[in-house]
C-alpha atoms as a PDB file:
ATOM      1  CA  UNK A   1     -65.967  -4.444  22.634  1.00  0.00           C
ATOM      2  CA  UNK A   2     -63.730  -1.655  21.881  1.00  0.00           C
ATOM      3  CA  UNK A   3     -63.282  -0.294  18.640  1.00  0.00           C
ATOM      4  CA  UNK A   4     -59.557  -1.360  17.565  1.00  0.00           C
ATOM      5  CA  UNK A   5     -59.740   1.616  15.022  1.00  0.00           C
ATOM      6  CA  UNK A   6     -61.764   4.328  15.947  1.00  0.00           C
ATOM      7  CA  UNK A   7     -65.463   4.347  14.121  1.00  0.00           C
ATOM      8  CA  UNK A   8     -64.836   0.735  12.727  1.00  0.00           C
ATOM      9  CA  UNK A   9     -65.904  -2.278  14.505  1.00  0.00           C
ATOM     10  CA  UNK A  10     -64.156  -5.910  14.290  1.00  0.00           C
ATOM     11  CA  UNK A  11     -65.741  -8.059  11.660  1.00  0.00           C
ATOM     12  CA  UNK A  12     -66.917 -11.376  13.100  1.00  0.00           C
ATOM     13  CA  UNK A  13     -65.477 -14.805  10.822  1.00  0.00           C
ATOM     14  CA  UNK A  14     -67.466 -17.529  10.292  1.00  0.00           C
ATOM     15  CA  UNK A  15     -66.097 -20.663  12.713  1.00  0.00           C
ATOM     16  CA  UNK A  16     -67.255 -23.181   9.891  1.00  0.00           C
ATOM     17  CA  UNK A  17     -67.409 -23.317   6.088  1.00  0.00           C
ATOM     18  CA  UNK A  18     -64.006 -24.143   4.244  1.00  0.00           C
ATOM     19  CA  UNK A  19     -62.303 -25.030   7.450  1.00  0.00           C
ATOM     20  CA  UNK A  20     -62.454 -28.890   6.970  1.00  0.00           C
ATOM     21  CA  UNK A  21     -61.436 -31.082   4.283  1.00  0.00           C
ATOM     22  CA  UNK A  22     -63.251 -33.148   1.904  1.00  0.00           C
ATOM     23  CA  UNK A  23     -64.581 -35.737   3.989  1.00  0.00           C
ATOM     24  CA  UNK A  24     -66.203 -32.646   6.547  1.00  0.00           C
ATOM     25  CA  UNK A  25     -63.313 -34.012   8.968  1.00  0.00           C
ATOM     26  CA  UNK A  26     -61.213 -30.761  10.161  1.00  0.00           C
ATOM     27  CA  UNK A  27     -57.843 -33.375  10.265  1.00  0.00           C
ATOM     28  CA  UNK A  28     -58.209 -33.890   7.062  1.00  0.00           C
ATOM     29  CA  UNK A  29     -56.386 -32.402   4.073  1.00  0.00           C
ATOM     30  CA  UNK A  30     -58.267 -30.414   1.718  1.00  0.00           C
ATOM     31  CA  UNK A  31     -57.186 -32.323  -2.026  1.00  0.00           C
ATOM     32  CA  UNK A  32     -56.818 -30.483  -5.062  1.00  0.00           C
ATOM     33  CA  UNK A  33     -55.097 -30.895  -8.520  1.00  0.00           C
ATOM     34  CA  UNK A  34     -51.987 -28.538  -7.085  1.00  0.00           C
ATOM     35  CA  UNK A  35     -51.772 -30.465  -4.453  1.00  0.00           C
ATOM     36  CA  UNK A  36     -52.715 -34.134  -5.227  1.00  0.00           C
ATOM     37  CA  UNK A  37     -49.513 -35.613  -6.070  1.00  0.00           C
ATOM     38  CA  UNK A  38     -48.069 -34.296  -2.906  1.00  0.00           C
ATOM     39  CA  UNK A  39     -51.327 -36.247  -0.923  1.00  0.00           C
ATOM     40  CA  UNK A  40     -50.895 -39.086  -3.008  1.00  0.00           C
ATOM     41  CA  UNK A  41     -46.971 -39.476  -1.867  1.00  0.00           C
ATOM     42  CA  UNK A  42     -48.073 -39.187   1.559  1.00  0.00           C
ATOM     43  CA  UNK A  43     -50.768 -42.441   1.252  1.00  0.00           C
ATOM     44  CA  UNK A  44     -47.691 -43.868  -0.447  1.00  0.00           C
ATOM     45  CA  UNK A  45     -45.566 -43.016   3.182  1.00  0.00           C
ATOM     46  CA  UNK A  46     -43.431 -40.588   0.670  1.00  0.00           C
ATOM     47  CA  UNK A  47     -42.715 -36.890   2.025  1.00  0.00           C
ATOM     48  CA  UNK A  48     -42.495 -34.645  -0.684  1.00  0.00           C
ATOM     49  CA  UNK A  49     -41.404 -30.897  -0.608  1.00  0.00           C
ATOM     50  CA  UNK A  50     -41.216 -28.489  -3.812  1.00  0.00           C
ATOM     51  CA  UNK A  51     -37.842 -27.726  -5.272  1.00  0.00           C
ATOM     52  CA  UNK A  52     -37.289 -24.363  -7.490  1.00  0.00           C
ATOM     53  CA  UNK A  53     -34.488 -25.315 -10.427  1.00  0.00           C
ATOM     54  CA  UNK A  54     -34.280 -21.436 -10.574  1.00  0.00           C
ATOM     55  CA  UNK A  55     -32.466 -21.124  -7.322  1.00  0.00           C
ATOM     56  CA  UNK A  56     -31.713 -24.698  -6.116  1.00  0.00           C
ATOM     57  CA  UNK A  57     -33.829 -24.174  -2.693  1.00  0.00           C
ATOM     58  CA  UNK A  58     -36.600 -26.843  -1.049  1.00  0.00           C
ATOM     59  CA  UNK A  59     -39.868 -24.900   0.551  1.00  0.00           C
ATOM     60  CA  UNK A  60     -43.252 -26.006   2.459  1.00  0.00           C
ATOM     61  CA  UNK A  61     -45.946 -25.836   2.261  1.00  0.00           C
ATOM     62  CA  UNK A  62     -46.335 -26.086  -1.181  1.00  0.00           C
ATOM     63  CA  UNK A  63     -46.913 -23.299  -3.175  1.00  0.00           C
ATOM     64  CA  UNK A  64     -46.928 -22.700  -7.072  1.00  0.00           C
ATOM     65  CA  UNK A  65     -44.123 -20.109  -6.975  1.00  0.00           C
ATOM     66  CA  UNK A  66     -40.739 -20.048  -5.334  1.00  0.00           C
ATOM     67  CA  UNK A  67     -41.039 -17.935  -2.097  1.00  0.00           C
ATOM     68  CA  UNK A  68     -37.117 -17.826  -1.814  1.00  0.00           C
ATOM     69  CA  UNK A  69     -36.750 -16.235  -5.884  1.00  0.00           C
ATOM     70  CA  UNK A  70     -40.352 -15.763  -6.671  1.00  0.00           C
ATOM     71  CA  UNK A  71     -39.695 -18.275  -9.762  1.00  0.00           C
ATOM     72  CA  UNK A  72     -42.323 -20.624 -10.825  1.00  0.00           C
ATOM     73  CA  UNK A  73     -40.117 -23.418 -11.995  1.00  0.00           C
ATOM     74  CA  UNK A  74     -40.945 -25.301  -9.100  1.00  0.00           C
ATOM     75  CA  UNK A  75     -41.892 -28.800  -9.014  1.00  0.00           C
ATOM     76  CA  UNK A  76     -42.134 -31.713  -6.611  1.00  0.00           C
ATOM     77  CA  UNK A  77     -39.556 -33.589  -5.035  1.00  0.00           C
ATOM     78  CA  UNK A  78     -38.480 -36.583  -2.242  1.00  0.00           C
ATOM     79  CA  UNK A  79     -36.886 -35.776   1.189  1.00  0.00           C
ATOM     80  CA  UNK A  80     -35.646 -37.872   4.211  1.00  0.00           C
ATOM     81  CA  UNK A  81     -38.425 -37.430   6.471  1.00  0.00           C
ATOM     82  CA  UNK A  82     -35.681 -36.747   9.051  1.00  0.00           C
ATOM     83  CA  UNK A  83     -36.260 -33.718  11.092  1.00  0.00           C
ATOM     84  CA  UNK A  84     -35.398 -32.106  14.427  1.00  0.00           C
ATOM     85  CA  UNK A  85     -38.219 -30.382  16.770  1.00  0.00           C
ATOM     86  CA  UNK A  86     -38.413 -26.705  16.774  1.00  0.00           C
ATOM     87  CA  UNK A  87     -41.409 -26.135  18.741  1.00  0.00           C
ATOM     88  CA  UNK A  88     -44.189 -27.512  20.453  1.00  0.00           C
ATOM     89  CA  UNK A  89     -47.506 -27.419  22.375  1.00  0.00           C
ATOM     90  CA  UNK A  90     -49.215 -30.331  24.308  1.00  0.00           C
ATOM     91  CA  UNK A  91     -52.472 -29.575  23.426  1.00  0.00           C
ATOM     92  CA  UNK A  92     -55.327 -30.389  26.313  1.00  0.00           C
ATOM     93  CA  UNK A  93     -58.432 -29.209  25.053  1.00  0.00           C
ATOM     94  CA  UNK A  94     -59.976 -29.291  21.662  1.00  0.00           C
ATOM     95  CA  UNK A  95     -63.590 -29.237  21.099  1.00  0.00           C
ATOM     96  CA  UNK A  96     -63.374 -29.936  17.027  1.00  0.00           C
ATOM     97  CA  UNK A  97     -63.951 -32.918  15.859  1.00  0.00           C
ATOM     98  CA  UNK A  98     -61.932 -35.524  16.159  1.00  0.00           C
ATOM     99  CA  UNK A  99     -59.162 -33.972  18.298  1.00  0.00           C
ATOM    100  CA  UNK A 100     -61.734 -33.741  21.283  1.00  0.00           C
ATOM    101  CA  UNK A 101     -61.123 -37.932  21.244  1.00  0.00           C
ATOM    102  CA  UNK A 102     -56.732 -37.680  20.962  1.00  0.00           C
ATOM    103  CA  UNK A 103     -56.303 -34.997  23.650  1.00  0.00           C
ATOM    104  CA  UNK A 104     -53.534 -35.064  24.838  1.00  0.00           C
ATOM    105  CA  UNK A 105     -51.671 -34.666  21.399  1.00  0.00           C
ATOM    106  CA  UNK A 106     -48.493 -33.067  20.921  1.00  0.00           C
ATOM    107  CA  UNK A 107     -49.093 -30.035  17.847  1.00  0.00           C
ATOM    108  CA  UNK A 108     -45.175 -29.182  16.679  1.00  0.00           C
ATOM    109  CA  UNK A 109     -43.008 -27.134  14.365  1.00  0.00           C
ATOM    110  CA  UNK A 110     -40.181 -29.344  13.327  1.00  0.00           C
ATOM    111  CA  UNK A 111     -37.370 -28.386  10.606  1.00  0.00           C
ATOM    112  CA  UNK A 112     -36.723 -30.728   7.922  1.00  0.00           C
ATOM    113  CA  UNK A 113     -32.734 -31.376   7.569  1.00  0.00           C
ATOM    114  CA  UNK A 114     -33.398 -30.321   3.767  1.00  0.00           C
ATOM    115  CA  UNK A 115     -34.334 -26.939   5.314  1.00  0.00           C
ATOM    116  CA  UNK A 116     -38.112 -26.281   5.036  1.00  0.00           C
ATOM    117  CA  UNK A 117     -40.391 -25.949   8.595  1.00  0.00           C
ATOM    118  CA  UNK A 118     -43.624 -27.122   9.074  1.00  0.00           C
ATOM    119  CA  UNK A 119     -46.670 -27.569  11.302  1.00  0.00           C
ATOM    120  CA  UNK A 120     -46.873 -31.088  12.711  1.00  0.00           C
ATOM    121  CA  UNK A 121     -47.695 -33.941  15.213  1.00  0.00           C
ATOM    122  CA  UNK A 122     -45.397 -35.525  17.514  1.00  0.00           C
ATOM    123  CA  UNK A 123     -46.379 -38.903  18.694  1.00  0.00           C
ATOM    124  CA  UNK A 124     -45.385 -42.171  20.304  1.00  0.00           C
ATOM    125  CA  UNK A 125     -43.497 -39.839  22.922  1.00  0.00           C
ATOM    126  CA  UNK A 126     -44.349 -38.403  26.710  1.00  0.00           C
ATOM    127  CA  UNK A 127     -43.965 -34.937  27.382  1.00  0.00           C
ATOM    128  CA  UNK A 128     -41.330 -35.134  29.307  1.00  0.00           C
ATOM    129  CA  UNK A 129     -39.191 -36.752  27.314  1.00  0.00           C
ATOM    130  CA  UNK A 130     -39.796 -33.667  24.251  1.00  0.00           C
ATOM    131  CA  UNK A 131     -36.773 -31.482  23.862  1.00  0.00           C
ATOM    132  CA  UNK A 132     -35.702 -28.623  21.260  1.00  0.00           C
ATOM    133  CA  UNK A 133     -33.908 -30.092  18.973  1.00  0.00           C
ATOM    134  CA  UNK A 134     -34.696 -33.433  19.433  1.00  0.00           C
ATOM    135  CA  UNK A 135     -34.551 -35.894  16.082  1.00  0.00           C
ATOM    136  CA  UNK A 136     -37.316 -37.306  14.352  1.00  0.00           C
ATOM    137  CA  UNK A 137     -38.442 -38.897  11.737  1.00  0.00           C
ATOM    138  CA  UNK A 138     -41.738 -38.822   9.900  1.00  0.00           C
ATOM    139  CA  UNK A 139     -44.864 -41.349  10.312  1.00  0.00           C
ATOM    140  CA  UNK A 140     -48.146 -41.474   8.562  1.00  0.00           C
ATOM    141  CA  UNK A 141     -51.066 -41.509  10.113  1.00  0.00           C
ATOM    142  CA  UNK A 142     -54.054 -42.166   7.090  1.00  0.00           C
ATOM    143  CA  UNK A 143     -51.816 -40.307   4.839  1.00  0.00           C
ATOM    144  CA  UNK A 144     -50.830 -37.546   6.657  1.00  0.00           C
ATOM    145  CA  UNK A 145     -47.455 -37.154   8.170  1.00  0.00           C
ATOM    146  CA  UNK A 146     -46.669 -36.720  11.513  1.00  0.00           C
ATOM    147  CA  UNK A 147     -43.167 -37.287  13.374  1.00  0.00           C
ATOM    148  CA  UNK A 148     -41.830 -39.679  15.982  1.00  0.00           C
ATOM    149  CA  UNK A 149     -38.327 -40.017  17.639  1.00  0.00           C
ATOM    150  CA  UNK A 150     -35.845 -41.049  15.479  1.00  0.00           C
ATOM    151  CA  UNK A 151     -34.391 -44.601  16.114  1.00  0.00           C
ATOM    152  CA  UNK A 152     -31.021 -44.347  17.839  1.00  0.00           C
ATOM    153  CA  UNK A 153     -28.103 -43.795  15.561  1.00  0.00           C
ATOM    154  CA  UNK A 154     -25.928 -47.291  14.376  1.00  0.00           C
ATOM    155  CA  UNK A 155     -22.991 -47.097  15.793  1.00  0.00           C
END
């Protein structure tokens, strides 16, 4: 392999060893006191995002600081679960366990109408039928959320 700067080589990362969460399952979240109440919500089928008082602005993932104001009067707080999608990949192939067993599985960016973005699943909908901007609404699947299409709008 080429050197990418001259006289140093690329350091080689471990593939395992923090990677997965608790439970040694890689789809699963790793828990800690930051970010229990937040995992606790989401068993409850609650999406929570944290709010800074400092500068009245939502953010994800969570983070102990404000990223907007770089305040840390932060703290936790509701939103709709509706969101629209940003981005997406239909992912085919995926040799860590369990994803090797769900292939295909839609991976996603979607924006939150409170603002924030965040890393996803889409499911309970055919890639063909995916479209930017499409609405959705968030699902949990054993306490983790993940997004669907919305239900048509009541007219």
């Amino acid at each position: 392999m080429a050197d990418l700067v001259p006289g140093r080589r690329p350091r080689a990362l471990p593939v395992s060893g923090g990677a997965a969460g608790p439970g040694g399952g890689y789809d699963e979240p790793g828990v800690d006191a930051f970010t229990r109440t937040y995992w606790e919500a989401a068993a409850e089928g609650r999406l929570l995002v944290r709010h800074c008082a400092a500068c009245d602005r939502v953010h994800h993932y969570p983070r102990e600081f404000c990223p907007h104001c770089w305040s840390e009067d932060v703290g936790w707080r509701p939103v709709s679960g509706r969101a629209t999608l940003y981005t997406w990949s239909v992912v085919h192939r995926n040799d860590l366990p369990p994803f090797g067993g769900r292939v295909p599985y839609t991976a996603a960016v979607v924006d939150l109408v409170e603002g924030p973005r965040m890393m996803t699943e889409v499911i309970g909908c055919e890639e063909e039928a995916l479209r930017i901007g499409m609405e959705l609404a968030v699902a949990f699947r054993a306490g983790i959320p993940v997004f669907r299409p919305a239900p048509p709008a009541r007219g």
